[in-house]
N, C-alpha and C. Protein backbone atom coordinates (compact mmCIF):
# COMPACT_ATOMS: atom_id res chain seq x y z
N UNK A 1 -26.25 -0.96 4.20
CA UNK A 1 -25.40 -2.12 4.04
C UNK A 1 -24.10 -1.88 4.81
N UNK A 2 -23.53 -2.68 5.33
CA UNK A 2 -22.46 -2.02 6.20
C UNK A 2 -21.53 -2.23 5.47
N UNK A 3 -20.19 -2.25 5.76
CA UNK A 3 -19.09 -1.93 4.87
C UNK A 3 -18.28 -3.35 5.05
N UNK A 4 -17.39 -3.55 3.85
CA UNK A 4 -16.72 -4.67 3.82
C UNK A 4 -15.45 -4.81 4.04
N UNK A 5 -15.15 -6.01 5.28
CA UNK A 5 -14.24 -6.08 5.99
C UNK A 5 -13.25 -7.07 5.63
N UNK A 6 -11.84 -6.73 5.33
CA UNK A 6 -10.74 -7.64 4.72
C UNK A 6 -10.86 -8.66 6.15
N UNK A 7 -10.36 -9.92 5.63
CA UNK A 7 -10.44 -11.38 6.23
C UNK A 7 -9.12 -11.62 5.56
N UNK A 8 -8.46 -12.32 7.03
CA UNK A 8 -7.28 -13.54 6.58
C UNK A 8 -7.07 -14.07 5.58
N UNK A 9 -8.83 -15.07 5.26
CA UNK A 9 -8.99 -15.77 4.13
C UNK A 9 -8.80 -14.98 2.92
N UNK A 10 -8.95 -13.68 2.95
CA UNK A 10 -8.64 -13.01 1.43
C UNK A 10 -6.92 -12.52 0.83
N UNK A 11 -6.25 -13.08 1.98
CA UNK A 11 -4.99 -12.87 1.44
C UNK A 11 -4.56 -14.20 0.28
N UNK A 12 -4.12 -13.84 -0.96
CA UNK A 12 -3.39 -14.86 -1.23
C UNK A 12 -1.59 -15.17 -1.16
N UNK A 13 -1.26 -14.45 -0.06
CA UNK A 13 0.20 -14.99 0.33
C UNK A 13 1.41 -14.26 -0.75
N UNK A 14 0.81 -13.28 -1.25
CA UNK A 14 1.77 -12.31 -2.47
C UNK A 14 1.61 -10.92 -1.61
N UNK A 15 2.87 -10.33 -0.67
CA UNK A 15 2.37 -9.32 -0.29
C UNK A 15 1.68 -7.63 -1.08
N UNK A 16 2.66 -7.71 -1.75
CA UNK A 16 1.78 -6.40 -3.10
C UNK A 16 0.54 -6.92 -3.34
N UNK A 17 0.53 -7.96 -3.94
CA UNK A 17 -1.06 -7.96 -4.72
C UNK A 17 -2.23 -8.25 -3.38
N UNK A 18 -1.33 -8.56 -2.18
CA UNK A 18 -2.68 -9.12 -1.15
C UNK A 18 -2.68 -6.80 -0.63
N UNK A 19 -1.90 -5.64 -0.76
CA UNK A 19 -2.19 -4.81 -0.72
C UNK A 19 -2.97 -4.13 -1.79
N UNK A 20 -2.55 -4.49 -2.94
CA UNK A 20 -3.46 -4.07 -3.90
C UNK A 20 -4.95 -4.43 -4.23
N UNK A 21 -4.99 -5.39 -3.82
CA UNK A 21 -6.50 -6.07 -3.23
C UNK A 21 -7.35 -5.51 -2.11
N UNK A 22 -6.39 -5.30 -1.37
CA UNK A 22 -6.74 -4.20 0.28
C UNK A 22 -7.31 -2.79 -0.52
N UNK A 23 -6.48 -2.28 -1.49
CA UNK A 23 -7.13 -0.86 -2.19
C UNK A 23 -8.38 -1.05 -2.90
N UNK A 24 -8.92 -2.04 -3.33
CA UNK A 24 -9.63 -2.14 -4.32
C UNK A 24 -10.82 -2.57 -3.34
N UNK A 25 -10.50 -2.77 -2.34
CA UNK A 25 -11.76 -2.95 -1.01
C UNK A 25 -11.96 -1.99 -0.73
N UNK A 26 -11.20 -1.21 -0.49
CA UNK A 26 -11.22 0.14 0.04
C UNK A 26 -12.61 0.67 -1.00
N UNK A 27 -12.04 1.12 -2.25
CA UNK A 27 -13.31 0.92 -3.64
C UNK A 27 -14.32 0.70 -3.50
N UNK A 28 -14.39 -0.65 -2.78
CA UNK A 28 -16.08 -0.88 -2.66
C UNK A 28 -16.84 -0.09 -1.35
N UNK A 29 -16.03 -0.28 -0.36
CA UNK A 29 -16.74 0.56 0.41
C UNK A 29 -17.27 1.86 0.25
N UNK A 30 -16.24 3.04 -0.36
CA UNK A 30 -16.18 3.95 -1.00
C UNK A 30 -17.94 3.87 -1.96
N UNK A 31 -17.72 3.20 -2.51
CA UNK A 31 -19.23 3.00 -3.18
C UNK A 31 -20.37 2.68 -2.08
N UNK A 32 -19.98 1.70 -1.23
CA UNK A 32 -21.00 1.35 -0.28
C UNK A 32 -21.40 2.74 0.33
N UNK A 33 -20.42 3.25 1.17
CA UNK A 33 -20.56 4.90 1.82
C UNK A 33 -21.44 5.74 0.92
N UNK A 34 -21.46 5.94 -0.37
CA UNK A 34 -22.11 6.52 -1.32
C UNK A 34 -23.69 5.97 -1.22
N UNK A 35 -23.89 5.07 -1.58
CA UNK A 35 -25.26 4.45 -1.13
C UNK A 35 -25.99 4.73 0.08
N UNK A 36 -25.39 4.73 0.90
CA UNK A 36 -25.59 4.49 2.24
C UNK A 36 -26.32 6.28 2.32
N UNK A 37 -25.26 7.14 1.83
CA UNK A 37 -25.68 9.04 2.08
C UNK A 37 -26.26 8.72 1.24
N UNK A 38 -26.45 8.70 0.09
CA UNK A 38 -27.25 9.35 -1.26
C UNK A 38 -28.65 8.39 -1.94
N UNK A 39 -28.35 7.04 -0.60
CA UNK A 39 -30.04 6.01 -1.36
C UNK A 39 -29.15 5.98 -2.46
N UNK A 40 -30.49 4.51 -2.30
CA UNK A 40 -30.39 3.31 -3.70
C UNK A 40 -29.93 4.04 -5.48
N UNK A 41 -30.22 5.18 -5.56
CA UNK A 41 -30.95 5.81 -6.69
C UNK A 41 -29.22 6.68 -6.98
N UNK A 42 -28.10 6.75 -6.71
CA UNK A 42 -27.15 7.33 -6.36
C UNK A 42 -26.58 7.10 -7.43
N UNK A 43 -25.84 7.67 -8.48
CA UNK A 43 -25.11 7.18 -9.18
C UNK A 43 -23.53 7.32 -9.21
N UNK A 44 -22.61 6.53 -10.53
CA UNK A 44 -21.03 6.74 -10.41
C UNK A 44 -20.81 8.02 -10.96
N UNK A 45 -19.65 8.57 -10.51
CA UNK A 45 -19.32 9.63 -10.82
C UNK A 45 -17.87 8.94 -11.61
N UNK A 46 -17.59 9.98 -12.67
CA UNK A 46 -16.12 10.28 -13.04
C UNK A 46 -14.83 9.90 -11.74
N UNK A 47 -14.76 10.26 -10.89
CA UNK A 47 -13.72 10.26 -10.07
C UNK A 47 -13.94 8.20 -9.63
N UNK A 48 -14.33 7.82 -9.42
CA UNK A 48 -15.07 6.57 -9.25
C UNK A 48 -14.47 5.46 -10.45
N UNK A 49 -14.95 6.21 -11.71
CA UNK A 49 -14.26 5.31 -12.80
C UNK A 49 -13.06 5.85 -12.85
N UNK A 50 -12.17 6.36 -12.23
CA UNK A 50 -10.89 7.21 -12.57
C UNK A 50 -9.86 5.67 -11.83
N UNK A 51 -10.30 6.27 -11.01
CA UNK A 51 -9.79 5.22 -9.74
C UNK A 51 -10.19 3.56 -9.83
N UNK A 52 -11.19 3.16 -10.50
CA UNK A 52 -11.48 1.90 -11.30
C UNK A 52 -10.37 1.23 -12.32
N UNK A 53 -10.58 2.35 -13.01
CA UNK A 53 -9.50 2.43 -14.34
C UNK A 53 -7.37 2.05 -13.93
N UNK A 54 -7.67 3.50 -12.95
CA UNK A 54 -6.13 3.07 -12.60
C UNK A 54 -5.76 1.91 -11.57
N UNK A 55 -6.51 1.65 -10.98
CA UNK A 55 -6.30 0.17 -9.92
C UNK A 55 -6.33 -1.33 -10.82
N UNK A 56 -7.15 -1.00 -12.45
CA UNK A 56 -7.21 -1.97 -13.00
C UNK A 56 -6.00 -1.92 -13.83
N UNK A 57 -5.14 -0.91 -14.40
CA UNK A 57 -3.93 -0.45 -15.20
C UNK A 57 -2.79 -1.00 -14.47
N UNK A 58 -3.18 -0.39 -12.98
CA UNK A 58 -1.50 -0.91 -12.09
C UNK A 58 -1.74 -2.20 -11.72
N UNK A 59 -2.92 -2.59 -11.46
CA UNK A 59 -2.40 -3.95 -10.56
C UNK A 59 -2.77 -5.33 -11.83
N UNK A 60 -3.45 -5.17 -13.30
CA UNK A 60 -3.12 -5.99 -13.74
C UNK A 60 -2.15 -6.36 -14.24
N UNK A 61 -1.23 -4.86 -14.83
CA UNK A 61 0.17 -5.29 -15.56
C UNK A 61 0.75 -5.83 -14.39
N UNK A 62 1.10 -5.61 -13.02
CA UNK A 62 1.86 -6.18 -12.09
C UNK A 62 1.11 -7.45 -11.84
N UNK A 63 -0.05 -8.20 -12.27
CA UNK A 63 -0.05 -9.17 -11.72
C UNK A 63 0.10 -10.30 -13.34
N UNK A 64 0.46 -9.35 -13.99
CA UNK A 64 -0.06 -10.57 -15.73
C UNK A 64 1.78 -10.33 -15.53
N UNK A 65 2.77 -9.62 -15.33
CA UNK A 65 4.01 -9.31 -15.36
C UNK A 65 4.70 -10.57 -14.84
N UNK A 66 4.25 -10.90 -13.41
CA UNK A 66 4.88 -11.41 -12.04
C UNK A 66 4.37 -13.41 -12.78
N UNK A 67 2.89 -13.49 -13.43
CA UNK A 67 2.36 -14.69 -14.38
C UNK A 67 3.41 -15.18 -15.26
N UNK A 68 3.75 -14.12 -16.14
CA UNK A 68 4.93 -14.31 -17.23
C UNK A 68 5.86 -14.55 -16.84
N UNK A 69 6.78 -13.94 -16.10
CA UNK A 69 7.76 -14.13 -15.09
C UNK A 69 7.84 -15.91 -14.69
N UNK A 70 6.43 -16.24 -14.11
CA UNK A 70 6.51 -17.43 -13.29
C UNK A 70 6.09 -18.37 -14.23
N UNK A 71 5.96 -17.92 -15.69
CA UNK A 71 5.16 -19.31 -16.80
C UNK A 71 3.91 -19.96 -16.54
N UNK A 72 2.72 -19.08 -15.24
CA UNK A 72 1.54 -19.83 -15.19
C UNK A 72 0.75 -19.80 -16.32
N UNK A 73 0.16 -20.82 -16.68
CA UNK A 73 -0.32 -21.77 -17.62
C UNK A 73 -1.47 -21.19 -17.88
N UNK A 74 -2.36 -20.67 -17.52
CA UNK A 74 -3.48 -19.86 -17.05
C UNK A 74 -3.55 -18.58 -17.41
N UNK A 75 -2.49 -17.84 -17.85
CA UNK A 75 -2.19 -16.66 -18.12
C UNK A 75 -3.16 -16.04 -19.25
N UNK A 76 -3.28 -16.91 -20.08
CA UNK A 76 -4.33 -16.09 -20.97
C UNK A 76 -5.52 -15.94 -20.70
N UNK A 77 -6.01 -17.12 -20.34
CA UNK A 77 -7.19 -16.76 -19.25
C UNK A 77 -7.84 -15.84 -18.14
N UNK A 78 -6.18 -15.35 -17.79
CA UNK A 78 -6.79 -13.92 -16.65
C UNK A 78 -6.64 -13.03 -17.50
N UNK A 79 -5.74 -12.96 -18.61
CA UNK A 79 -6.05 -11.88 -19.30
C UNK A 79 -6.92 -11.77 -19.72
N UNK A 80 -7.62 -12.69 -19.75
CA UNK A 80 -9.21 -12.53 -21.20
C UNK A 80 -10.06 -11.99 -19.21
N UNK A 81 -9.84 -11.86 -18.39
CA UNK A 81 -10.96 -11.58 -17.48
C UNK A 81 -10.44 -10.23 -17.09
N UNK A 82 -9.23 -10.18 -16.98
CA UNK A 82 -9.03 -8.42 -16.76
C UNK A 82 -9.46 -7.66 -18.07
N UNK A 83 -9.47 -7.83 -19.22
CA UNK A 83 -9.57 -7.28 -20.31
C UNK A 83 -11.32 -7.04 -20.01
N UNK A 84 -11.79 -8.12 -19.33
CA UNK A 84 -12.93 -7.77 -19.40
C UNK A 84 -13.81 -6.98 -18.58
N UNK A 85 -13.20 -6.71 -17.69
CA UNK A 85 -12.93 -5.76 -15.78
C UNK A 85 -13.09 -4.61 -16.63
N UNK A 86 -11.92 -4.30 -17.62
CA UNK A 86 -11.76 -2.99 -18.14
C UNK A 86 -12.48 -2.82 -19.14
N UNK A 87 -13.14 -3.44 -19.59
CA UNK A 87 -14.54 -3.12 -20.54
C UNK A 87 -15.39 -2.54 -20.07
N UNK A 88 -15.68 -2.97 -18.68
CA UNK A 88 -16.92 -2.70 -17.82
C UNK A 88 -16.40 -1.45 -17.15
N UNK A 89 -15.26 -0.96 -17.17
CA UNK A 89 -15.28 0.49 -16.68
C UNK A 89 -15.12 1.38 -17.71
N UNK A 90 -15.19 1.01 -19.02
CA UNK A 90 -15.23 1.98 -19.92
C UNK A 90 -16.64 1.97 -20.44
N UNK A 91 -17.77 1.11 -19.94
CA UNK A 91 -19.19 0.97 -20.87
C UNK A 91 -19.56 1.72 -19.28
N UNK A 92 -19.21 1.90 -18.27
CA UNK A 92 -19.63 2.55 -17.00
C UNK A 92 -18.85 4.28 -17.40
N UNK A 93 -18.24 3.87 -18.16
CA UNK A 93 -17.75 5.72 -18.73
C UNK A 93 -18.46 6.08 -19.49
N UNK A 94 -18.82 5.24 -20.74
CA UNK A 94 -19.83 5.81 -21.71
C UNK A 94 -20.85 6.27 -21.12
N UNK A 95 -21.63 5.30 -20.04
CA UNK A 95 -23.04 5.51 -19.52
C UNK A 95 -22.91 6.82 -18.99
N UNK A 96 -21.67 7.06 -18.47
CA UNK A 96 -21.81 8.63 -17.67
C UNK A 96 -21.99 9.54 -18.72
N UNK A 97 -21.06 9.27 -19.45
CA UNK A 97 -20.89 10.62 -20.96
C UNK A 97 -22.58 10.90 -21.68
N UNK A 98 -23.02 9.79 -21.65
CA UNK A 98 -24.08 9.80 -22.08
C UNK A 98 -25.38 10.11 -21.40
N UNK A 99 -25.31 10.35 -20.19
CA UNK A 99 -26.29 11.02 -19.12
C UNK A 99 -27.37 9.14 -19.08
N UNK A 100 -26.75 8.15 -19.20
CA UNK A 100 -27.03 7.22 -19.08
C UNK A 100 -26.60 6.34 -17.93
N UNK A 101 -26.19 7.58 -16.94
CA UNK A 101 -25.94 6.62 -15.59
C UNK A 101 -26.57 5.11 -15.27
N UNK A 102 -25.55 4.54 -14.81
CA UNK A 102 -25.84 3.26 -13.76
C UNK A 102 -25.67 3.71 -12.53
N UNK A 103 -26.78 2.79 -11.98
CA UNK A 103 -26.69 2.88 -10.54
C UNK A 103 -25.40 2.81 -9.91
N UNK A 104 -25.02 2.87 -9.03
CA UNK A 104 -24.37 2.84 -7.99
C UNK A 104 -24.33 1.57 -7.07
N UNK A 105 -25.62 1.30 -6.86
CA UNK A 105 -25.87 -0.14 -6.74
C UNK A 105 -25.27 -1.21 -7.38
N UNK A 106 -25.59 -1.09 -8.98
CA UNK A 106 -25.21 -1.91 -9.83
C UNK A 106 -24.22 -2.43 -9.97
N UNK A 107 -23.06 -0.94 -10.26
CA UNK A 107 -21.77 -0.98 -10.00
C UNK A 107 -21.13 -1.87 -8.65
N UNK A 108 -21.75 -1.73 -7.72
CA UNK A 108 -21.27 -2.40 -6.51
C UNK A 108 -21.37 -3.53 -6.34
N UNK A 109 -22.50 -4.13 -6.83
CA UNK A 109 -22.70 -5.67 -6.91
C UNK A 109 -21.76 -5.91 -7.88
N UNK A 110 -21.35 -5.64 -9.47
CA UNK A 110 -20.42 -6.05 -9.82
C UNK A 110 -19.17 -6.06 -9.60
N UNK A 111 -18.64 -5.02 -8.43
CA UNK A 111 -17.31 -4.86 -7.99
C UNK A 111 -17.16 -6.00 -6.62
N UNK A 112 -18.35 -6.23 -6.11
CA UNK A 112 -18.34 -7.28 -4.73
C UNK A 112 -18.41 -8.74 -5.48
N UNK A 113 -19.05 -8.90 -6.67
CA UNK A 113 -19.13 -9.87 -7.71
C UNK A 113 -17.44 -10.05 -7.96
N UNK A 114 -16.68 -9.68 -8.09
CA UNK A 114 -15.70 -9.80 -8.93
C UNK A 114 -14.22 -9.85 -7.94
N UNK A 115 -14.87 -8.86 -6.87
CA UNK A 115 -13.90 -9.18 -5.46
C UNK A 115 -13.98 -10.60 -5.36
N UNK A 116 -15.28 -11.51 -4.90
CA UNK A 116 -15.59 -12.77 -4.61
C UNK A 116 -14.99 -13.27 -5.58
N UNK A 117 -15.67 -13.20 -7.18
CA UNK A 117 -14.92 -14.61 -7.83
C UNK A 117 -13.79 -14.35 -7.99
N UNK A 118 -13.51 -13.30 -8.55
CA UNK A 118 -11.99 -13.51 -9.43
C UNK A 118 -10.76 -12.75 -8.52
N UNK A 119 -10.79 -12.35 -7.70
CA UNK A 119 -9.74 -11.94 -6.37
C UNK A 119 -9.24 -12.90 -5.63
N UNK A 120 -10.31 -13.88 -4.98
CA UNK A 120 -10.72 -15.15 -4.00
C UNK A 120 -10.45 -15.81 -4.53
N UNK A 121 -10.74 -16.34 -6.00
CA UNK A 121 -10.85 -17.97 -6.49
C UNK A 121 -9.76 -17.28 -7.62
N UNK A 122 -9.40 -16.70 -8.62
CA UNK A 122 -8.51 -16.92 -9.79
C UNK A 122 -7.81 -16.71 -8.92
N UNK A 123 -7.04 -15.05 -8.13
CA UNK A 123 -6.00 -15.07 -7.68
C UNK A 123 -5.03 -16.38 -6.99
N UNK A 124 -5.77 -16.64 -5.97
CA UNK A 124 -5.62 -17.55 -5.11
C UNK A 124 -4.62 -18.83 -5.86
N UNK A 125 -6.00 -19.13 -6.83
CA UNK A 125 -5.21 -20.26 -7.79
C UNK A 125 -3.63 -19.75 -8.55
N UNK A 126 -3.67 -18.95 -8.84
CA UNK A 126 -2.33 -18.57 -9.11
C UNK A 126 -1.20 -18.33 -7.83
N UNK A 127 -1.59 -17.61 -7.06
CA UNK A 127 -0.86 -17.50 -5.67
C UNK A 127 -0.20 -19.06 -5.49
N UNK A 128 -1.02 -20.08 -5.47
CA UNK A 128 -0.93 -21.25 -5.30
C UNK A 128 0.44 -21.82 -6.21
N UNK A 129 -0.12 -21.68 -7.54
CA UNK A 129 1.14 -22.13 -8.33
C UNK A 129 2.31 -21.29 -8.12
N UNK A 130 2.41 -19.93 -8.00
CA UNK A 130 3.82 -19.62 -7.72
C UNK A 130 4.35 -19.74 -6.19
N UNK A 131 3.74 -20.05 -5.62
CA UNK A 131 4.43 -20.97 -4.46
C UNK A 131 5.37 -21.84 -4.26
């Protein structure tokens, strides 16, 4: 699979969060590269959810912070979807603890899943209102 390339279209016009978005691409590739050496069958490692975890710690308080700040209306709503980002890297921690790996695959479709909707389409919409 080749690796995924930031586009114009993925900025939403906030320079931090359009870099913090740039890191979290970085992420997927990072996973893609993994696939790519180790086949389909590859799984997450600890260091993987480390870096999941803290990209989801820093860049949601800075982006639910900058919401409050600006009174978007919507605000509880991204919280109920980051809250739920970080569910999925702690049931991707259990699976490790538990010699119950997920693919690698899996993981990636949900991180390219979530780049697309909720990076692209929630951010955006907010980008929009604090404009």
């Amino acid at each position: 699979m080749d690796s995924f390339k930031w586009k114009d279209g993925f900025n939403i016009g906030i320079a931090e969060i359009d870099e913090q978005h740039r890191s979290f691409l970085d992420c997927l590739n990072d996973c893609n590269a993994l696939i790519s050496i180790s086949g389909k069958n590859a799984s997450i490692d600890q260091s993987l959810i480390d870096r999941l975890r803290a990209y989801a710690t820093m860049h949601f308080r800075f982006e639910e912070g900058l919401m409050e700040a600006k009174g978007y209306p919507e605000i509880a709503q991204q919280r109920k979807m980051h809250k739920y980002f970080e569910s999925q890297v702690d049931e991707l921690e259990a699976s490790l603890s538990k010699q119950g790996n997920r693919s690698l695959e899996s993981v990636l479709s949900f991180l390219r899943d979530w780049f697309l909707n909720h990076v692209i389409e929630q951010d955006k919409r907010f980008a929009s209102y604090v404009k």
